[in-house]
PDB file of N, CA and C in Angstrom:
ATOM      1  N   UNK A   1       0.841  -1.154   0.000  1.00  0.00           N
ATOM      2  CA  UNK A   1       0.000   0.000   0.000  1.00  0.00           C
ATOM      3  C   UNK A   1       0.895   1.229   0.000  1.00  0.00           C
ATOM      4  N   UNK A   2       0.666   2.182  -0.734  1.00  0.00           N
ATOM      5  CA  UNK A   2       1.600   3.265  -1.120  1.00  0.00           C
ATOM      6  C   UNK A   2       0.819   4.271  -0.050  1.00  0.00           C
ATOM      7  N   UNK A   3       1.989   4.837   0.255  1.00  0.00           N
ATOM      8  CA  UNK A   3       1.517   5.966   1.688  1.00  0.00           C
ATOM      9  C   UNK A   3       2.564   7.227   1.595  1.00  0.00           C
ATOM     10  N   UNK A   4       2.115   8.177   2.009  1.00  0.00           N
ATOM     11  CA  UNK A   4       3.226   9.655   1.919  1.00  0.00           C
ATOM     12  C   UNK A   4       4.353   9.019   2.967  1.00  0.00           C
ATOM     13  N   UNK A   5       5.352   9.592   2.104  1.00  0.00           N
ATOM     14  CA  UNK A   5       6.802   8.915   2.385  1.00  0.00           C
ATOM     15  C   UNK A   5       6.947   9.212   4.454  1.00  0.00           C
ATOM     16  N   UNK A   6       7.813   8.393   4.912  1.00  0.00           N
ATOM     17  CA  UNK A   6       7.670   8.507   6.287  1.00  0.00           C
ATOM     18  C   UNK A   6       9.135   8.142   6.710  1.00  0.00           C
ATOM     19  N   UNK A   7      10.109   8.828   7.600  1.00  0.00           N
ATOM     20  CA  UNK A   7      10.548   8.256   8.136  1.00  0.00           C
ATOM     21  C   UNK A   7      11.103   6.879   8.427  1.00  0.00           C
ATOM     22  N   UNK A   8      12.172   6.274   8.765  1.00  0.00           N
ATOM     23  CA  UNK A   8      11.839   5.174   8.991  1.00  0.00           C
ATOM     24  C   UNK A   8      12.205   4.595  10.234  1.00  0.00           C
ATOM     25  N   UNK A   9      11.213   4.002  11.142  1.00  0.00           N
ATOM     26  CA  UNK A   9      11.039   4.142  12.130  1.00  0.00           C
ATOM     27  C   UNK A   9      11.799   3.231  13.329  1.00  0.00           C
ATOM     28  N   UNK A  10      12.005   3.301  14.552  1.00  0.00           N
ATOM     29  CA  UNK A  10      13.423   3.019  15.670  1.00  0.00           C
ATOM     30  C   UNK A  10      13.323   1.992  15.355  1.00  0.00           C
ATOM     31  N   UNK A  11      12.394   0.885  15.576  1.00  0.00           N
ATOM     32  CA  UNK A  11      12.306  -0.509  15.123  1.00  0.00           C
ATOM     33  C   UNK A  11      12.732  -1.554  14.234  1.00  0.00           C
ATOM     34  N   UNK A  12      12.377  -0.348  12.740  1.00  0.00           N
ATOM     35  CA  UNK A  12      12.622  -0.549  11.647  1.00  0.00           C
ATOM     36  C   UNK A  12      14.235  -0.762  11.369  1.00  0.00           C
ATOM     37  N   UNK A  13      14.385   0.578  11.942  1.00  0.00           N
ATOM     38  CA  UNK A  13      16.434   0.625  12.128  1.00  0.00           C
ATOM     39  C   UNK A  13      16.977  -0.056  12.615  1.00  0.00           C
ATOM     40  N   UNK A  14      16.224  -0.523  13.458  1.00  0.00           N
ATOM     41  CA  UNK A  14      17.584  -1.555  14.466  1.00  0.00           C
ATOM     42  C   UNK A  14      17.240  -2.724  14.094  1.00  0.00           C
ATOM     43  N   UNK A  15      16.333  -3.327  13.492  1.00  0.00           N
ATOM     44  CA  UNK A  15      16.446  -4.664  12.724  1.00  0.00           C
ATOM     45  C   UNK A  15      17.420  -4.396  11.479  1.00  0.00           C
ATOM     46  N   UNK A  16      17.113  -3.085  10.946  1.00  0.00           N
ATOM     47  CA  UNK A  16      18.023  -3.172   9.534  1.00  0.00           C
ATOM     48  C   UNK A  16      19.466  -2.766   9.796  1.00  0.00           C
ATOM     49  N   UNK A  17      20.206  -2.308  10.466  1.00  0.00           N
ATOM     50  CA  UNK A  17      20.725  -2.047  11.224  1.00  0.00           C
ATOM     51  C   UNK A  17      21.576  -3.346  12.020  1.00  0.00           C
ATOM     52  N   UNK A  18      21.028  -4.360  12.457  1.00  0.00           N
ATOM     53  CA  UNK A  18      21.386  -5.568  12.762  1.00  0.00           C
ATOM     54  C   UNK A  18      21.582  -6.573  11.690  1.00  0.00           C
ATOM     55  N   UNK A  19      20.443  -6.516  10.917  1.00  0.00           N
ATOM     56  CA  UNK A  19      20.565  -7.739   9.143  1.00  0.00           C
ATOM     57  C   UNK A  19      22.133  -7.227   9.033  1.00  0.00           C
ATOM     58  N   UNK A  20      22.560  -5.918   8.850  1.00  0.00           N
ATOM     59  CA  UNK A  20      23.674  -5.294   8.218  1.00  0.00           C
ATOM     60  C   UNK A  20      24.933  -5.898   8.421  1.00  0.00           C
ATOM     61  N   UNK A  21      24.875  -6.213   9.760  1.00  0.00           N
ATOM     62  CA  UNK A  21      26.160  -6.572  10.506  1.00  0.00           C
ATOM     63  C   UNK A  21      26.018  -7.827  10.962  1.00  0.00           C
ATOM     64  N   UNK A  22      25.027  -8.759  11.480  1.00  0.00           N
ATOM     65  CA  UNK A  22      24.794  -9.642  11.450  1.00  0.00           C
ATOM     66  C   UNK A  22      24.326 -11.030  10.622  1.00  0.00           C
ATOM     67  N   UNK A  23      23.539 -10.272   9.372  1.00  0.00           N
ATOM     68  CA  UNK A  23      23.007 -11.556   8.389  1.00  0.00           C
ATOM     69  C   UNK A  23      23.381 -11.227   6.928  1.00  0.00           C
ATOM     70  N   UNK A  24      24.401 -10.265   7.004  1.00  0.00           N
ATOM     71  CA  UNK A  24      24.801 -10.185   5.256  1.00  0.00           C
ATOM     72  C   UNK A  24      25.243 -11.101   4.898  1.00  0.00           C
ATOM     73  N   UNK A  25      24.939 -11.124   3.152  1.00  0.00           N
ATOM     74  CA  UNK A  25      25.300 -12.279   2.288  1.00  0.00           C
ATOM     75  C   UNK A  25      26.091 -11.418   1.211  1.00  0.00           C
ATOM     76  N   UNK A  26      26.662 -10.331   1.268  1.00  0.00           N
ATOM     77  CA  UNK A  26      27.632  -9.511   0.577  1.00  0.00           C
ATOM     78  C   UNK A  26      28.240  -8.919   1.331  1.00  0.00           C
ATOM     79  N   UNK A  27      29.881  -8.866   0.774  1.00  0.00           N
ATOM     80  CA  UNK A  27      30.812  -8.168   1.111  1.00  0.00           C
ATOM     81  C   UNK A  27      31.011  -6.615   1.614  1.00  0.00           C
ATOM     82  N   UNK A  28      30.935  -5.593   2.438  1.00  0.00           N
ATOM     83  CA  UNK A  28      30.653  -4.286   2.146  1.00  0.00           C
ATOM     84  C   UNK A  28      29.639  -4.203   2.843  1.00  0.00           C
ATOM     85  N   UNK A  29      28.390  -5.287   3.465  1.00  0.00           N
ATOM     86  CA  UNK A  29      27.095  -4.483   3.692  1.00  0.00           C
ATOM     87  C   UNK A  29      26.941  -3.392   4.883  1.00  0.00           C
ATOM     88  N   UNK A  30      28.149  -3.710   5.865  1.00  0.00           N
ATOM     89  CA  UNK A  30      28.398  -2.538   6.690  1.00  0.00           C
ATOM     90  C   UNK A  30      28.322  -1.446   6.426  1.00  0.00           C
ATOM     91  N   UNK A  31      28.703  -1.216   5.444  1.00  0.00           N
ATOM     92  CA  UNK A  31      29.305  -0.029   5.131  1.00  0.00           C
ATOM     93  C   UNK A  31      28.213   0.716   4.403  1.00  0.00           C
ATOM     94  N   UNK A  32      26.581   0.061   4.244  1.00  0.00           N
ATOM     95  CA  UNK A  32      25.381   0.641   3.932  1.00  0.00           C
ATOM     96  C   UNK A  32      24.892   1.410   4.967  1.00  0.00           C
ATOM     97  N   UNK A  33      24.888   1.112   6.576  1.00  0.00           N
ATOM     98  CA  UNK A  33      24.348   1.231   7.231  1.00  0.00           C
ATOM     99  C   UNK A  33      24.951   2.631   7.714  1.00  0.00           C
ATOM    100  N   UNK A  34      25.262   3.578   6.997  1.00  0.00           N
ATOM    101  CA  UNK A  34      25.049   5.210   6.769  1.00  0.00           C
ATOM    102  C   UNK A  34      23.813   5.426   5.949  1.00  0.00           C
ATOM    103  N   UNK A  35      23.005   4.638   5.442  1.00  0.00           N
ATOM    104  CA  UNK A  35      21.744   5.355   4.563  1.00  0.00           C
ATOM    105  C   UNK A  35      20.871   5.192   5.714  1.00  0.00           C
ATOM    106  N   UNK A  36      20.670   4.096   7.100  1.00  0.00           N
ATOM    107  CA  UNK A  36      19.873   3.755   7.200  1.00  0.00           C
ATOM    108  C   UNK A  36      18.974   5.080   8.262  1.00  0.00           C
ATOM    109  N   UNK A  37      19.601   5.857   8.676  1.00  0.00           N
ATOM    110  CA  UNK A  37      19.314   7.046   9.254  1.00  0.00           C
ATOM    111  C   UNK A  37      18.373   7.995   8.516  1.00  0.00           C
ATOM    112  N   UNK A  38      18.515   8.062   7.243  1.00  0.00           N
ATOM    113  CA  UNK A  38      17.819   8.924   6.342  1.00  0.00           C
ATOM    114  C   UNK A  38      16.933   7.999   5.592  1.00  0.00           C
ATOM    115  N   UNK A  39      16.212   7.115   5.495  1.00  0.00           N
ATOM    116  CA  UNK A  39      15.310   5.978   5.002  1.00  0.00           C
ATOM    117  C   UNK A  39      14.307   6.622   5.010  1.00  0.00           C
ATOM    118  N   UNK A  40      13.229   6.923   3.939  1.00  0.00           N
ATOM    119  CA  UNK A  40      12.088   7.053   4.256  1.00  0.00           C
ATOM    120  C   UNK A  40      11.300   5.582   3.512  1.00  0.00           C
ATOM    121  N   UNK A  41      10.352   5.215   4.310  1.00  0.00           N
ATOM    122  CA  UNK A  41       9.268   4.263   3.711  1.00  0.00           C
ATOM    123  C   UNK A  41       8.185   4.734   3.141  1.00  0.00           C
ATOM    124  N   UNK A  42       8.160   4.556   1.890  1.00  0.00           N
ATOM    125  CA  UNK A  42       7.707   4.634   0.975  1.00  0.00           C
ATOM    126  C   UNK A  42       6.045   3.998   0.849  1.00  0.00           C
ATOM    127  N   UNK A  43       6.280   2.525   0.996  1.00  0.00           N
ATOM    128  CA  UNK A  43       5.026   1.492   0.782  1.00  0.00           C
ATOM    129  C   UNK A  43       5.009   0.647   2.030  1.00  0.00           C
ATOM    130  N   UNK A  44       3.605  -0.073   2.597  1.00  0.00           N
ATOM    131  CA  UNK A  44       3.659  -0.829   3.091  1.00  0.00           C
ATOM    132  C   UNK A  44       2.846  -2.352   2.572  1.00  0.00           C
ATOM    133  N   UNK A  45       3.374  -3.213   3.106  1.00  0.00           N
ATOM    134  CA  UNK A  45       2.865  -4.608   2.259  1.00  0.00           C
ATOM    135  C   UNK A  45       1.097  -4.175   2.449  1.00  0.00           C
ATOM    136  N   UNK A  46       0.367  -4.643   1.545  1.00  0.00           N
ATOM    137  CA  UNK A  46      -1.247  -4.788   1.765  1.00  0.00           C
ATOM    138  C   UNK A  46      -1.688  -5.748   2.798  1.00  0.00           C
ATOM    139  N   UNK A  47      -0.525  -6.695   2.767  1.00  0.00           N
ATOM    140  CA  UNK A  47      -1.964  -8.057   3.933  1.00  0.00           C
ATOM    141  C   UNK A  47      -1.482  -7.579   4.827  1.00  0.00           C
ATOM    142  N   UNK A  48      -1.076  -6.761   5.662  1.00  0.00           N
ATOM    143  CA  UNK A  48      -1.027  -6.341   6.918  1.00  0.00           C
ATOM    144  C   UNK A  48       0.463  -6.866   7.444  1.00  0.00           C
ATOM    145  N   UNK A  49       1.480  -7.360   7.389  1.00  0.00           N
ATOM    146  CA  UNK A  49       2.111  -7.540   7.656  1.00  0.00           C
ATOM    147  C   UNK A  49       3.352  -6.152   7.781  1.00  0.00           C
ATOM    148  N   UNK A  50       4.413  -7.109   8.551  1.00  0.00           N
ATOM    149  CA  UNK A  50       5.338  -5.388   8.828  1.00  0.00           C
ATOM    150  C   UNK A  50       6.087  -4.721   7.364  1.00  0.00           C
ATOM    151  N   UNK A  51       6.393  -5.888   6.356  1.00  0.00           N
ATOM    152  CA  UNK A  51       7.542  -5.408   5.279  1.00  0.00           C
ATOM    153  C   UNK A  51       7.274  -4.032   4.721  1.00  0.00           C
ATOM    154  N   UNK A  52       8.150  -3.482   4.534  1.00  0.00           N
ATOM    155  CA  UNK A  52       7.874  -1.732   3.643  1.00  0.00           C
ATOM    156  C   UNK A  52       8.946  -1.717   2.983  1.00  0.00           C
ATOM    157  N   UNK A  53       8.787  -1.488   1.900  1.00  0.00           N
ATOM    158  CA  UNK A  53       9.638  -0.570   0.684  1.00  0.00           C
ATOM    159  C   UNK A  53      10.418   1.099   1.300  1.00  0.00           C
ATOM    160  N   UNK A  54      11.278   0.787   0.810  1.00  0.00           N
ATOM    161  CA  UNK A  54      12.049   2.262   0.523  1.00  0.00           C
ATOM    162  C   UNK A  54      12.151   3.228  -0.682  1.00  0.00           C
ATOM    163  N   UNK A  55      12.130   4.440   0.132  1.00  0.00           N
ATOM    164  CA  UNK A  55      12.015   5.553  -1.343  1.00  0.00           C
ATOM    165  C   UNK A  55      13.583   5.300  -1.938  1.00  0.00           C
ATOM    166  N   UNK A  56      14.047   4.704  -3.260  1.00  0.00           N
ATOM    167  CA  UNK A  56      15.042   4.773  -4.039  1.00  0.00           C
ATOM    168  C   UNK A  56      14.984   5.498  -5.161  1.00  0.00           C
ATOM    169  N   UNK A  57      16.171   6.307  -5.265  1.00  0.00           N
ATOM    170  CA  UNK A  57      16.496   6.848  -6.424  1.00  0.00           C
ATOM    171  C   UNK A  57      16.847   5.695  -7.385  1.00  0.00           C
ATOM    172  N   UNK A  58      16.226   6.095  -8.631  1.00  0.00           N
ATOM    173  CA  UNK A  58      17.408   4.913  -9.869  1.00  0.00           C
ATOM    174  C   UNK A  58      16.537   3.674  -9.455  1.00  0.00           C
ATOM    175  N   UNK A  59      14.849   3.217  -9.257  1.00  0.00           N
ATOM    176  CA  UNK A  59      14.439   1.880  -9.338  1.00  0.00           C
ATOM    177  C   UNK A  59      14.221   1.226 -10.453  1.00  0.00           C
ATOM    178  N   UNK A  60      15.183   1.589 -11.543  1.00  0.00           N
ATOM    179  CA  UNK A  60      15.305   0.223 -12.993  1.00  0.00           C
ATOM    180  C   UNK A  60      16.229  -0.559 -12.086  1.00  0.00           C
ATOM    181  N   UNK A  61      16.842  -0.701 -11.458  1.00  0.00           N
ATOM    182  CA  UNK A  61      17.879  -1.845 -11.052  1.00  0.00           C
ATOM    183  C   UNK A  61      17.467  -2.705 -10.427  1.00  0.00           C
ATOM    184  N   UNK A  62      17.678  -4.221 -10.857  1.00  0.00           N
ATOM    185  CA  UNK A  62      16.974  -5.113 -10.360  1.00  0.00           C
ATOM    186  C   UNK A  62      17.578  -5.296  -8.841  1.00  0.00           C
ATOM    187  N   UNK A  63      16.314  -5.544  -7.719  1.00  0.00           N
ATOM    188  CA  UNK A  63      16.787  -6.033  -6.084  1.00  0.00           C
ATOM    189  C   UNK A  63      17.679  -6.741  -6.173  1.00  0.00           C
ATOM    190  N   UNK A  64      18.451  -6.944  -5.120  1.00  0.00           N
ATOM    191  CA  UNK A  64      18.936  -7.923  -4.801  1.00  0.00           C
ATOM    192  C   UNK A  64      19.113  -8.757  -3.089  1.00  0.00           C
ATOM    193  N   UNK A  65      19.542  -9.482  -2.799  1.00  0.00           N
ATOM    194  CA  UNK A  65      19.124  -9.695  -0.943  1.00  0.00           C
ATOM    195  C   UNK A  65      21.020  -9.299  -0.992  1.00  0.00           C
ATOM    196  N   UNK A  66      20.354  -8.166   0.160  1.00  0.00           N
ATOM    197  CA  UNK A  66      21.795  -7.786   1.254  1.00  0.00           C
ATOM    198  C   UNK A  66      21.738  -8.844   2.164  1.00  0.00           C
ATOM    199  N   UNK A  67      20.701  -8.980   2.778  1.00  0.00           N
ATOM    200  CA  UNK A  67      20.808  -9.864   4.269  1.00  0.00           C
ATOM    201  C   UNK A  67      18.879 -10.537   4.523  1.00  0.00           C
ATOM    202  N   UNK A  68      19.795 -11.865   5.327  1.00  0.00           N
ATOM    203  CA  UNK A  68      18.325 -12.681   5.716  1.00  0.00           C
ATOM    204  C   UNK A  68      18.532 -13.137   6.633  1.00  0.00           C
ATOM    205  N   UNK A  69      17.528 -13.780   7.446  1.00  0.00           N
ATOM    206  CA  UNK A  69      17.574 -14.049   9.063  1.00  0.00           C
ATOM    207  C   UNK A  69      16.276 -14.435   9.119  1.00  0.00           C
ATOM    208  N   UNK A  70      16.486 -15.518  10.067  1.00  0.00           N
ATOM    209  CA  UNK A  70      14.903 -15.930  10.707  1.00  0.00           C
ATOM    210  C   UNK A  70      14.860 -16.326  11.945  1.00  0.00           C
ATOM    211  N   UNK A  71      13.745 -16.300  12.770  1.00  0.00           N
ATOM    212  CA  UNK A  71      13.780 -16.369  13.544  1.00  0.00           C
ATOM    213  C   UNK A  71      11.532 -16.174  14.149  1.00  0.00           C
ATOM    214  N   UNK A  72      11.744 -15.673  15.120  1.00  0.00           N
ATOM    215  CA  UNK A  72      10.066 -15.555  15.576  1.00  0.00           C
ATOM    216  C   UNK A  72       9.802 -14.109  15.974  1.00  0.00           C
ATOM    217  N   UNK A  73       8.558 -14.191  15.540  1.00  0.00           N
ATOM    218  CA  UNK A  73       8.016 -12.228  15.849  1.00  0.00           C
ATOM    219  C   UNK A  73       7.807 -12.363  17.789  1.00  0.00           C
ATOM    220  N   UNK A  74       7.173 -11.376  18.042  1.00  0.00           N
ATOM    221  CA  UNK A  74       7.122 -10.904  19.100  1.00  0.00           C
ATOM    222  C   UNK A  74       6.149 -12.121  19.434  1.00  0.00           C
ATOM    223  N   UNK A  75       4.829 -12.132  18.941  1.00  0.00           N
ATOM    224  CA  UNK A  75       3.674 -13.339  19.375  1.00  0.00           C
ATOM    225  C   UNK A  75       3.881 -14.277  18.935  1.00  0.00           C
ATOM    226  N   UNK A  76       5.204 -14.777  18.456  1.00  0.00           N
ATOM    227  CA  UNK A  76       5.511 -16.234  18.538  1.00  0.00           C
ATOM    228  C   UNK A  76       6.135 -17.055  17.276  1.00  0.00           C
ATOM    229  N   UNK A  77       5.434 -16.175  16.300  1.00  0.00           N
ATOM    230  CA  UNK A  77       5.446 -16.646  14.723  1.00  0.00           C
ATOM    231  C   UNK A  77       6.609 -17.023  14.425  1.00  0.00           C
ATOM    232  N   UNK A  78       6.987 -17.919  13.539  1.00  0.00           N
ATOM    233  CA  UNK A  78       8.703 -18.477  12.924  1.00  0.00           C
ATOM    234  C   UNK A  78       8.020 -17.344  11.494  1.00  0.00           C
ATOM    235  N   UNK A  79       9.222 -16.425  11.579  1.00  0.00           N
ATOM    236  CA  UNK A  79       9.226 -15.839  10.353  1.00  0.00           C
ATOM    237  C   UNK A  79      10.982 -15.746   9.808  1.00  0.00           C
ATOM    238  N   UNK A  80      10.692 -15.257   8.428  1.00  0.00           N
ATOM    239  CA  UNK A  80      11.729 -14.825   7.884  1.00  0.00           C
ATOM    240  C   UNK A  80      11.977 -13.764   7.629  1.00  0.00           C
ATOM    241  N   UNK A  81      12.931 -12.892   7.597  1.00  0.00           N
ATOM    242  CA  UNK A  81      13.377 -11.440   7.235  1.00  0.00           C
ATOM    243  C   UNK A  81      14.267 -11.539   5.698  1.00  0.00           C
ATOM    244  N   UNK A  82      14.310 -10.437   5.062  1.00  0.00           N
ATOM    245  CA  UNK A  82      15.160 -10.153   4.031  1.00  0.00           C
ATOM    246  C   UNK A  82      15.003  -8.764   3.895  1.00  0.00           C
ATOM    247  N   UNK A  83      16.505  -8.134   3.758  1.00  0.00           N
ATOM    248  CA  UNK A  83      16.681  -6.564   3.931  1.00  0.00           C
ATOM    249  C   UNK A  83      17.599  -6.927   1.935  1.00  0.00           C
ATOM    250  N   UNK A  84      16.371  -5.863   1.633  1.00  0.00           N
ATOM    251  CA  UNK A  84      16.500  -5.783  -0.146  1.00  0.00           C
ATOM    252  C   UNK A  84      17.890  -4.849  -0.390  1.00  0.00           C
ATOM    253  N   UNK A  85      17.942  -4.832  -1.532  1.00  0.00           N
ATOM    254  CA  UNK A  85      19.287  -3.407  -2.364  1.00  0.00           C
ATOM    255  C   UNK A  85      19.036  -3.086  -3.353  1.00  0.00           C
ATOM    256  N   UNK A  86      19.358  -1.862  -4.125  1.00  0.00           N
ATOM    257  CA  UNK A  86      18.730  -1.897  -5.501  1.00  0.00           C
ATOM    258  C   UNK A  86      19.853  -0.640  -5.609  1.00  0.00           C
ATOM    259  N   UNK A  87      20.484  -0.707  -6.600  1.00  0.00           N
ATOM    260  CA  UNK A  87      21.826   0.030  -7.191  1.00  0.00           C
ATOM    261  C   UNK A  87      22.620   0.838  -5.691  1.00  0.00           C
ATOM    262  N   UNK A  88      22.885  -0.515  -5.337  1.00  0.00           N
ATOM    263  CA  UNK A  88      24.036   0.479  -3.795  1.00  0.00           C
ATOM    264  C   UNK A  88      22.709   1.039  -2.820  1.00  0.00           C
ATOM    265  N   UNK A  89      21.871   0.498  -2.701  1.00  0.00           N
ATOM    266  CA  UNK A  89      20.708   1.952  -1.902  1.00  0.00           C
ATOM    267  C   UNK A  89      19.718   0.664  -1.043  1.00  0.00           C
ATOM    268  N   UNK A  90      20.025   0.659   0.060  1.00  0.00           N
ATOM    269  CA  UNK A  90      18.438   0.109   0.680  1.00  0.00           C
ATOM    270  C   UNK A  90      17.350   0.027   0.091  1.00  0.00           C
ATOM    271  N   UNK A  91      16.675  -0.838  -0.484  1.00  0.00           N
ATOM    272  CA  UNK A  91      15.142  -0.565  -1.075  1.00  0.00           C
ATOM    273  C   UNK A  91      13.884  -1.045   0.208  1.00  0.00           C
ATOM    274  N   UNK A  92      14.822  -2.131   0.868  1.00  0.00           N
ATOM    275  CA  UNK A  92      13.212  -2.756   1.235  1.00  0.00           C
ATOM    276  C   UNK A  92      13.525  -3.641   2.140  1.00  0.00           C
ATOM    277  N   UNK A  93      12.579  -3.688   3.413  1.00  0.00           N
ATOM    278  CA  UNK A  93      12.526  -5.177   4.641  1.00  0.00           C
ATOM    279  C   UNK A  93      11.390  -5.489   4.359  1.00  0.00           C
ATOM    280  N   UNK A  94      12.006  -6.941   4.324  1.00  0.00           N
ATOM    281  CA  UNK A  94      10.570  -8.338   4.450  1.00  0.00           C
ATOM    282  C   UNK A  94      10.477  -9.124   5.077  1.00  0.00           C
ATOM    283  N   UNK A  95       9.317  -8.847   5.720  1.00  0.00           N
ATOM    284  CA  UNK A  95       9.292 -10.376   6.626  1.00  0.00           C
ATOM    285  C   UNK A  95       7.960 -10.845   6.287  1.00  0.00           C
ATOM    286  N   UNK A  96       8.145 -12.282   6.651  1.00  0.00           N
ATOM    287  CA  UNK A  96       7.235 -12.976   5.860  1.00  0.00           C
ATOM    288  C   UNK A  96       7.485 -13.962   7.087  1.00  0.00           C
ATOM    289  N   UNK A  97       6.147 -14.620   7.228  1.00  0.00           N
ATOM    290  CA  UNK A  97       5.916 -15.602   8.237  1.00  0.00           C
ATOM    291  C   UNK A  97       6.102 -16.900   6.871  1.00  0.00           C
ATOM    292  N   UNK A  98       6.092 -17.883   8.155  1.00  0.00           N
ATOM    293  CA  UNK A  98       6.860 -19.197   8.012  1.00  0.00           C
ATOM    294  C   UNK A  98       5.558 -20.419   8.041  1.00  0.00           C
ATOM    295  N   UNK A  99       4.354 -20.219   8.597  1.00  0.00           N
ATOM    296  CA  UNK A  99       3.417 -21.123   8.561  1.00  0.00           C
ATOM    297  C   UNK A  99       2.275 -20.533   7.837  1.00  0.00           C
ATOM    298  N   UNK A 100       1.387 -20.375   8.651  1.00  0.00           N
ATOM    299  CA  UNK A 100      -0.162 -19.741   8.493  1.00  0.00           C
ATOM    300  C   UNK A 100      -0.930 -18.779   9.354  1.00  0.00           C
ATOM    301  N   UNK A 101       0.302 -18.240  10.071  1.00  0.00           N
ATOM    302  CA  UNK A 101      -0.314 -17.057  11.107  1.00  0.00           C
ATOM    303  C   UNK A 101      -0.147 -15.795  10.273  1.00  0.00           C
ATOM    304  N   UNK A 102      -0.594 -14.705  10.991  1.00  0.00           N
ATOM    305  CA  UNK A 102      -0.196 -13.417  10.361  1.00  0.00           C
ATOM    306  C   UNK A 102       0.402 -13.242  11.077  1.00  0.00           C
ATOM    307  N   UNK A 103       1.602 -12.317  10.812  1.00  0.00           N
ATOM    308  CA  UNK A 103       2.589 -11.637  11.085  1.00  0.00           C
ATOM    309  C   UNK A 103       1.842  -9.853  11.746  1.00  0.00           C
ATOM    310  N   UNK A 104       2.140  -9.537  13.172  1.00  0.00           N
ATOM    311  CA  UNK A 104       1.881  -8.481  13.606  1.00  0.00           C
ATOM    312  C   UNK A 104       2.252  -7.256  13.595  1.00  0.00           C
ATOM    313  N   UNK A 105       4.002  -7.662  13.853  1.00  0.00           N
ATOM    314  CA  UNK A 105       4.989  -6.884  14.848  1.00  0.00           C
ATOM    315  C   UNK A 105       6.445  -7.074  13.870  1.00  0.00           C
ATOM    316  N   UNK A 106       7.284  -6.578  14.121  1.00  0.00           N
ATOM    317  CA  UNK A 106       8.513  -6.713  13.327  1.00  0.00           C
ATOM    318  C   UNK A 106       9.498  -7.282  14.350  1.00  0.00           C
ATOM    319  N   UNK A 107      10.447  -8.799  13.945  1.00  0.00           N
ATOM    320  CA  UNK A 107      10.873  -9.406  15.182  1.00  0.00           C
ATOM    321  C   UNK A 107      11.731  -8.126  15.454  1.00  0.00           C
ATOM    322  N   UNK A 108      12.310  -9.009  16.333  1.00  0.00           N
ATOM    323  CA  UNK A 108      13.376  -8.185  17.622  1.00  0.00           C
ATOM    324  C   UNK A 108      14.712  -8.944  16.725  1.00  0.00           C
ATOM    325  N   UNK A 109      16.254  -7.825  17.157  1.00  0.00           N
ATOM    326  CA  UNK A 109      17.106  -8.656  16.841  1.00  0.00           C
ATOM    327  C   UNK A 109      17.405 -10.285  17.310  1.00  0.00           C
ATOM    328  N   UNK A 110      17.179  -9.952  18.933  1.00  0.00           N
ATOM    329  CA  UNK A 110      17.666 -10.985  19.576  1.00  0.00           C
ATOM    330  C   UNK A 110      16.575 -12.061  19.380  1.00  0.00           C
ATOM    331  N   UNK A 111      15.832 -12.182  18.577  1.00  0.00           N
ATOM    332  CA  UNK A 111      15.100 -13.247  18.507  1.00  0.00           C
ATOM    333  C   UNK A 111      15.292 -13.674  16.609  1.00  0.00           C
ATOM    334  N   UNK A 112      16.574 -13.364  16.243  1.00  0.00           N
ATOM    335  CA  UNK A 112      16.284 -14.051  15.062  1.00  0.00           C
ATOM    336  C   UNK A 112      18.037 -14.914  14.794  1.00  0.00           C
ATOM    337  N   UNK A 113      18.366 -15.270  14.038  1.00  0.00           N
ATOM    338  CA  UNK A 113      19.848 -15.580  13.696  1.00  0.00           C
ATOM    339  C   UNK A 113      19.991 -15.321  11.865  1.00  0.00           C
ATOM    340  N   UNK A 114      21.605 -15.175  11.857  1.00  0.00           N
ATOM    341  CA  UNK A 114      21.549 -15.024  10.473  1.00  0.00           C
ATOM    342  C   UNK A 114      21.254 -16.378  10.100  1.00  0.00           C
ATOM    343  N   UNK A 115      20.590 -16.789   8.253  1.00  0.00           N
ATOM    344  CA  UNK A 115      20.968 -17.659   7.799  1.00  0.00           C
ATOM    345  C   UNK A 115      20.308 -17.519   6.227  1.00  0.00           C
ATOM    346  N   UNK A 116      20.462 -18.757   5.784  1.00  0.00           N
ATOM    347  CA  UNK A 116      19.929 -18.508   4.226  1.00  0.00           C
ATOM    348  C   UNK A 116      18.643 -19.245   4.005  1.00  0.00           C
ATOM    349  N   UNK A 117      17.629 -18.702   3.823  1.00  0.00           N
ATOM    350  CA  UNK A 117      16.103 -19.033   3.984  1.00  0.00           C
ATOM    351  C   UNK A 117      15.920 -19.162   2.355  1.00  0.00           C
ATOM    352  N   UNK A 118      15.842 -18.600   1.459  1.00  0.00           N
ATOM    353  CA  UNK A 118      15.870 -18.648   0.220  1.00  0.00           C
ATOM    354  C   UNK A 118      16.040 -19.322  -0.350  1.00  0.00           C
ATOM    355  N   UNK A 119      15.680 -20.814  -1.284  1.00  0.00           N
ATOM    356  CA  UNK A 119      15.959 -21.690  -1.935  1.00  0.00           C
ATOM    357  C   UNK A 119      17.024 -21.263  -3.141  1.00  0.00           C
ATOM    358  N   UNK A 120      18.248 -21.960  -3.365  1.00  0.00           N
ATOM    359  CA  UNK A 120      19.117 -21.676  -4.406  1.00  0.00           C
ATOM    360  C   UNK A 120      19.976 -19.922  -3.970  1.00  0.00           C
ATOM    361  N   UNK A 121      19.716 -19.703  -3.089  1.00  0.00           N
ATOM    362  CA  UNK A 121      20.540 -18.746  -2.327  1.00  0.00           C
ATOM    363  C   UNK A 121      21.611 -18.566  -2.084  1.00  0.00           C
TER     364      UNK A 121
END
């Protein structure tokens, strides 16, 4: 759901912020986590869940995954995370649950670990 651009919010940061240094799958991703201060979110997923898009300059460039991690939301859920990239620039966090619950809340660091969730990853 597309919404006037916002901030991006304490929560938001310190999960992305943690993927950075904790669950990258590229070389360098540290060294993103100077954009993550100035992020505005752009979109939020429609089924209600936490994932949001980022405002990027230059979106012809195809995503790619900086970092993934899974672990459980706040009420319990086994979900997965993936913090997107799109030409050098943050685009996007996703989390996506793991069974058939909905997803509420955006996990916590300490409740997830890095790893590779992605088939052929």
């Amino acid at each position: 759901m597309s919404l006037k651009p916002r901030p991006i919010s304490a929560t938001e940061a310190e999960l992305v912020r943690w993927l950075l240094t904790q669950a990258a799958r590229i070389d360098g991703a540290e060294s993103l986590s100077s954009q993550v201060e100035s992020l505005l979110v752009a979109e939020q997923c429609d089924c209600g869940c936490p994932s949001v898009e980022f405002l990027v300059e230059g979106l012809s460039a195809t995503a790619s995954i900086i970092a993934e991690a899974g672990g459980h939301s706040p009420e319990g859920i086994p979900v997965g995370v993936v913090l997107w990239g799109r030409a050098g620039r943050l685009s996007g966090l996703e989390v996506y649950d793991l069974g058939d619950a909905s997803i509420v809340s955006l996990p916590r660091p300490a409740d997830l670990r890095a790893t590779s969730l992605i088939s052929g990853a």
